[in-house]
N, C-alpha and C. Protein backbone atom coordinates (compact mmCIF):
# COMPACT_ATOMS: atom_id res chain seq x y z
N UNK A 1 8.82 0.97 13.12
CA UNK A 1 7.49 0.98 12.57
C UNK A 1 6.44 0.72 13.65
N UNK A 2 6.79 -0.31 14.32
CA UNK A 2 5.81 -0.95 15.63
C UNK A 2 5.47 0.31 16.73
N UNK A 3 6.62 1.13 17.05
CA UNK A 3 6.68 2.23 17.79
C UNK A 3 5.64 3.40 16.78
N UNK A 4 5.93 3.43 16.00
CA UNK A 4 5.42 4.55 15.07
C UNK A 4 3.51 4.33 14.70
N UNK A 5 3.43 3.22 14.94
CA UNK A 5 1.99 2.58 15.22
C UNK A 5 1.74 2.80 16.59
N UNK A 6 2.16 2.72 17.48
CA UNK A 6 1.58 2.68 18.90
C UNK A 6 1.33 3.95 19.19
N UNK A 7 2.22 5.12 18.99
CA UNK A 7 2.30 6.47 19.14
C UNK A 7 0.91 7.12 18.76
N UNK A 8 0.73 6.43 17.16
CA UNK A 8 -0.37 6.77 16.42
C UNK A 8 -1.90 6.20 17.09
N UNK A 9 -1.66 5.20 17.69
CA UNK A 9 -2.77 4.76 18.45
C UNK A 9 -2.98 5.28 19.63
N UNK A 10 -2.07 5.65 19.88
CA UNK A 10 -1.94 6.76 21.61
C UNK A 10 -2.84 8.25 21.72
N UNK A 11 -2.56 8.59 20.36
CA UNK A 11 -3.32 9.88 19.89
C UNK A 11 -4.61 9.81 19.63
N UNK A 12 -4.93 8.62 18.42
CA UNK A 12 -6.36 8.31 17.70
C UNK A 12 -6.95 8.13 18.75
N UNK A 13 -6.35 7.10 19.33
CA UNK A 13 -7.46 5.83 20.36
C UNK A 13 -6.99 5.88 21.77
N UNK A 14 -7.58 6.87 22.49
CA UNK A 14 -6.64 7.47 23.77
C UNK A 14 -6.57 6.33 24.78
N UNK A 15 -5.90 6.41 25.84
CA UNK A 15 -5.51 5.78 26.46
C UNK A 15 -6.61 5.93 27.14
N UNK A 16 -7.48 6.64 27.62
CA UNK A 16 -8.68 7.12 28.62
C UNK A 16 -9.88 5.90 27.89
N UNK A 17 -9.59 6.12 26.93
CA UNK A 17 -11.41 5.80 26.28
C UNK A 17 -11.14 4.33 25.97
N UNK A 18 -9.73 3.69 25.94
CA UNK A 18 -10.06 1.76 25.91
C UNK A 18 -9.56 1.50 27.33
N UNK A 19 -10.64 0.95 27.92
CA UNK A 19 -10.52 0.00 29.24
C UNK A 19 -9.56 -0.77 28.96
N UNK A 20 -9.71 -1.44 27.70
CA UNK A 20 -8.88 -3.01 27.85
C UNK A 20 -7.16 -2.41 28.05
N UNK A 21 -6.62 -1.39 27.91
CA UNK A 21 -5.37 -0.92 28.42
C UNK A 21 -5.04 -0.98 29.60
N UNK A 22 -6.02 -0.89 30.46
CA UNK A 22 -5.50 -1.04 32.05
C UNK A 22 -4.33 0.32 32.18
N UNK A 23 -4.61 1.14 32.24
CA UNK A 23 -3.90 2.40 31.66
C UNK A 23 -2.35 2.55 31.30
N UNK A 24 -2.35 1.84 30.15
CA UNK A 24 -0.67 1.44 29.85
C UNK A 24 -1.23 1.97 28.66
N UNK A 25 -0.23 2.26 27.88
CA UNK A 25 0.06 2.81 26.52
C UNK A 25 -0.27 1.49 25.69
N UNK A 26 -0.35 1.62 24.55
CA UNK A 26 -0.25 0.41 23.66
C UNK A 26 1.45 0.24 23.31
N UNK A 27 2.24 0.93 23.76
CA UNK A 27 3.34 0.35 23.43
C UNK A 27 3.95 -0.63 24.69
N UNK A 28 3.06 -0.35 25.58
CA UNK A 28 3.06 -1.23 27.01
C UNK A 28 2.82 -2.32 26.58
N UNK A 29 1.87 -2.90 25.26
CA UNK A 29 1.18 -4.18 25.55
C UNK A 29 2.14 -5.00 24.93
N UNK A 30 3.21 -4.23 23.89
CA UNK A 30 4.00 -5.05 23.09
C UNK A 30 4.77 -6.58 23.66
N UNK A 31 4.57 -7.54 23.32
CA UNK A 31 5.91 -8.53 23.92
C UNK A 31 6.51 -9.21 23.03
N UNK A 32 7.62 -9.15 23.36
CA UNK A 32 8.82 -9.91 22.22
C UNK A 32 9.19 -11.31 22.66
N UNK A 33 9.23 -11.58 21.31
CA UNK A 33 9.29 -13.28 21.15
C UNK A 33 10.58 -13.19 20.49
N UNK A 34 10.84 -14.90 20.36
CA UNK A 34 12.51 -14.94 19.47
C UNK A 34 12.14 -15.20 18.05
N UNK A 35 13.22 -14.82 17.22
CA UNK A 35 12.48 -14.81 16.04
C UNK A 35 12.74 -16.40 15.64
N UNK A 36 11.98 -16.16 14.34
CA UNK A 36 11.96 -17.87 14.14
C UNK A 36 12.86 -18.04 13.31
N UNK A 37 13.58 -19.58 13.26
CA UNK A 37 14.58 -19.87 12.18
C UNK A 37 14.62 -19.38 10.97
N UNK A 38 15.70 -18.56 10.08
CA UNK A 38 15.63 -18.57 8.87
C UNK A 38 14.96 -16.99 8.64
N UNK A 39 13.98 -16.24 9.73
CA UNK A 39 13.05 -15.21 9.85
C UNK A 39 14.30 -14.26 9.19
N UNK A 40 13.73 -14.00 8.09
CA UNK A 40 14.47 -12.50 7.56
C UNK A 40 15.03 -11.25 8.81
N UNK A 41 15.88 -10.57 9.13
CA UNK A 41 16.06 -9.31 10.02
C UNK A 41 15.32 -8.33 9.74
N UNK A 42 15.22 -8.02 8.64
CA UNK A 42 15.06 -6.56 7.71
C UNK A 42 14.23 -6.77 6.84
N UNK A 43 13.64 -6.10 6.19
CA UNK A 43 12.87 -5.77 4.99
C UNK A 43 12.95 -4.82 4.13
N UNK A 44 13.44 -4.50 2.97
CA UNK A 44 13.69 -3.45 2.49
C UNK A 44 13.14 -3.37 0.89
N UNK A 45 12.88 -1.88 0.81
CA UNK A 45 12.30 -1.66 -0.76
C UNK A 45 13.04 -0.20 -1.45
N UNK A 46 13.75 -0.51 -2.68
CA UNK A 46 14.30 0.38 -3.63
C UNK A 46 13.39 0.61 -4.64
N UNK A 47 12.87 2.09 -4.73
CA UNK A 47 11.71 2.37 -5.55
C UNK A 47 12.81 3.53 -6.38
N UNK A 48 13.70 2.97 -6.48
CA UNK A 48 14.19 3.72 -7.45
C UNK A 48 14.40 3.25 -9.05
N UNK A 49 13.94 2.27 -9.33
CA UNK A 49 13.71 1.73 -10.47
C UNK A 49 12.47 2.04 -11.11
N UNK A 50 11.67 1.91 -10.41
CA UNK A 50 10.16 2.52 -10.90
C UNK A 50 9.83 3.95 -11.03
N UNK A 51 10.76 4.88 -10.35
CA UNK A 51 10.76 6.19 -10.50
C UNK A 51 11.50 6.34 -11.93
N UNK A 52 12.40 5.82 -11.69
CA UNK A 52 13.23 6.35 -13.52
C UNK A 52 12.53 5.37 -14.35
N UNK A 53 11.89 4.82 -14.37
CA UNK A 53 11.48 3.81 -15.85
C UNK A 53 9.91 4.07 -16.25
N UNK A 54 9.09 4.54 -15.09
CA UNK A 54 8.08 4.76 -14.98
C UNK A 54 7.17 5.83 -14.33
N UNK A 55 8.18 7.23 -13.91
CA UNK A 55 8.06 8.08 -13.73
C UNK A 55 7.07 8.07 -11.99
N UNK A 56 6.93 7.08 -11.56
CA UNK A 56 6.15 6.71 -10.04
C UNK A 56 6.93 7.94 -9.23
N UNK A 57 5.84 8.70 -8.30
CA UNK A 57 6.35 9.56 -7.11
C UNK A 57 5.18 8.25 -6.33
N UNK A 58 5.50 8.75 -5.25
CA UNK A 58 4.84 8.73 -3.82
C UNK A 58 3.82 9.59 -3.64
N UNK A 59 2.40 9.29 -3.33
CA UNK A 59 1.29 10.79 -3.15
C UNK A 59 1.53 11.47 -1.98
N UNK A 60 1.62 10.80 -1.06
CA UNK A 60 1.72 11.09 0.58
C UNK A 60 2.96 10.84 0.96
N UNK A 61 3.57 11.68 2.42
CA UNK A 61 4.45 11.34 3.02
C UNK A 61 3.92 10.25 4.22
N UNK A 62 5.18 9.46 3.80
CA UNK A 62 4.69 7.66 4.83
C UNK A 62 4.04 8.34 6.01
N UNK A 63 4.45 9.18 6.89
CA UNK A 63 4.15 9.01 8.49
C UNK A 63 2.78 9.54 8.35
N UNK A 64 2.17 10.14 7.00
CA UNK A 64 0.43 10.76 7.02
C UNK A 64 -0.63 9.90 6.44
N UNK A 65 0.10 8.71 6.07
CA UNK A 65 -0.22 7.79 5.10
C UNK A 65 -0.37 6.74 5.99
N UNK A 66 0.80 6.33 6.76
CA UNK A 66 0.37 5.37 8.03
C UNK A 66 -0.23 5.62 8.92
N UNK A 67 -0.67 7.20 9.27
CA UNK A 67 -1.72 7.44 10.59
C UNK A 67 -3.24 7.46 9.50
N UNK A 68 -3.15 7.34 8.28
CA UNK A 68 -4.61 7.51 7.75
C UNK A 68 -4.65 6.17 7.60
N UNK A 69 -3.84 4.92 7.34
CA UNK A 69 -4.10 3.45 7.70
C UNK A 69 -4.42 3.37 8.90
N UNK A 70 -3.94 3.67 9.54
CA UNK A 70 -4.60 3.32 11.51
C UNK A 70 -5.71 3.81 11.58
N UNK A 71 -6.10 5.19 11.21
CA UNK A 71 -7.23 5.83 11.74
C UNK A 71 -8.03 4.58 10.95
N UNK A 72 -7.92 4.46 9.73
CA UNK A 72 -9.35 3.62 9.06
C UNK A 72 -9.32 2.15 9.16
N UNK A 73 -8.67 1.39 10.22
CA UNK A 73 -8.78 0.23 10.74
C UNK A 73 -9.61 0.92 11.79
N UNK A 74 -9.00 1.72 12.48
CA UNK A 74 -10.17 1.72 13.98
C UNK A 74 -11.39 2.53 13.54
N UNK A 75 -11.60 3.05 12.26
CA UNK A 75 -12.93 3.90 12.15
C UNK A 75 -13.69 2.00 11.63
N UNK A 76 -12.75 0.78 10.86
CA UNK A 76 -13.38 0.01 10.40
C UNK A 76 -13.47 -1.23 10.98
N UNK A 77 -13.10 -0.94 12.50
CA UNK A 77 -12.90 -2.26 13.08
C UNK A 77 -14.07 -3.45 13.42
N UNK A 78 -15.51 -3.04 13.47
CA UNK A 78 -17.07 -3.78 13.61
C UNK A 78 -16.35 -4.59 11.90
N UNK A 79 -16.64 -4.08 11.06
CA UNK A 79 -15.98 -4.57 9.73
C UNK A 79 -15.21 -5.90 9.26
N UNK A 80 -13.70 -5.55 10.11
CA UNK A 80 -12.32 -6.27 10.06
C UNK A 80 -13.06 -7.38 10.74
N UNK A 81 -13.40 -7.34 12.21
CA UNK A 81 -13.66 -8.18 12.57
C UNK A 81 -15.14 -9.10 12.36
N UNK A 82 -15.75 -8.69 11.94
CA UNK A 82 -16.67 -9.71 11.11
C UNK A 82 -16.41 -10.87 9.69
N UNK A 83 -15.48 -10.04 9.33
CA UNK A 83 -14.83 -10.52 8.09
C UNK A 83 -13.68 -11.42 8.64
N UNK A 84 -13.06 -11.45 9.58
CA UNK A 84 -12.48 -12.61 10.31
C UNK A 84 -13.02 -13.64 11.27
N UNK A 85 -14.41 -13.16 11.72
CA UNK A 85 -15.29 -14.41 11.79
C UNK A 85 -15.93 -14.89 11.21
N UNK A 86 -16.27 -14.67 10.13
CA UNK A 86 -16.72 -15.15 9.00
C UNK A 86 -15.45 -16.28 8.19
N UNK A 87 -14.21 -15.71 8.23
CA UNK A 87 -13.45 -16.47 7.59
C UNK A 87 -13.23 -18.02 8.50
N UNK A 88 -13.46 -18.09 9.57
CA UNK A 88 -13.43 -19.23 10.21
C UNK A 88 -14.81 -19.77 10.49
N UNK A 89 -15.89 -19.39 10.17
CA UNK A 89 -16.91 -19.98 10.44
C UNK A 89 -17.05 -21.44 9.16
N UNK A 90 -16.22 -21.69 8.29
CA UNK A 90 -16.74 -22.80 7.17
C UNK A 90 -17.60 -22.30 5.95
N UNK A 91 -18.44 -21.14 6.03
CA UNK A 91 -19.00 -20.42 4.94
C UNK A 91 -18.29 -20.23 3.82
N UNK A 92 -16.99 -20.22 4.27
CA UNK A 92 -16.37 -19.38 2.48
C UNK A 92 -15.32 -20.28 2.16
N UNK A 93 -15.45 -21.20 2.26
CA UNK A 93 -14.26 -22.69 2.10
C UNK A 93 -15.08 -23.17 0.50
């Protein structure tokens, strides 16, 4: 998934046009830590219960669905990040 995000950011958000890359890929910036005690391996979801009981498809295929989540974090990033300084400023406690 992490790979499948970086790729997608490689394309959207070129490597030319963010300085802060120092011209490495974003899969360059990744660093791995150990996981923490108890930290699940995996994550997994069976949507096959909701398809037969409730007739649910999927609209999109995931990999067009996760590059239209990326694109609209970085079309909304002035946004995201106001709304996370705001959450630490004491205003909304």
């Amino acid at each position: 998934m992490v790979n499948s995000i970086c790729a997608i950011l490689n394309e959207l958000h070129t490597i030319a046009n963010n300085p802060d890359l120092g011209g490495r890929s974003y899969k360059g910036l990744m660093n791995f830590v150990n996981d923490r005690p108890g930290h699940d391996r995996r994550y997994a979801i069976n949507c096959d219960k909701i398809k037969k009981e409730r007739g649910w498809r999927r609209r999109q295929d995931f990999k067009i669905a996760l590059k239209l989540t990326v694109n609209w974090h970085l079309e909304n990033m002035e946004c995201i990040e106001r709304k996370y300084l705001f959450r630490g400023s004491g205003f909304n406690e």
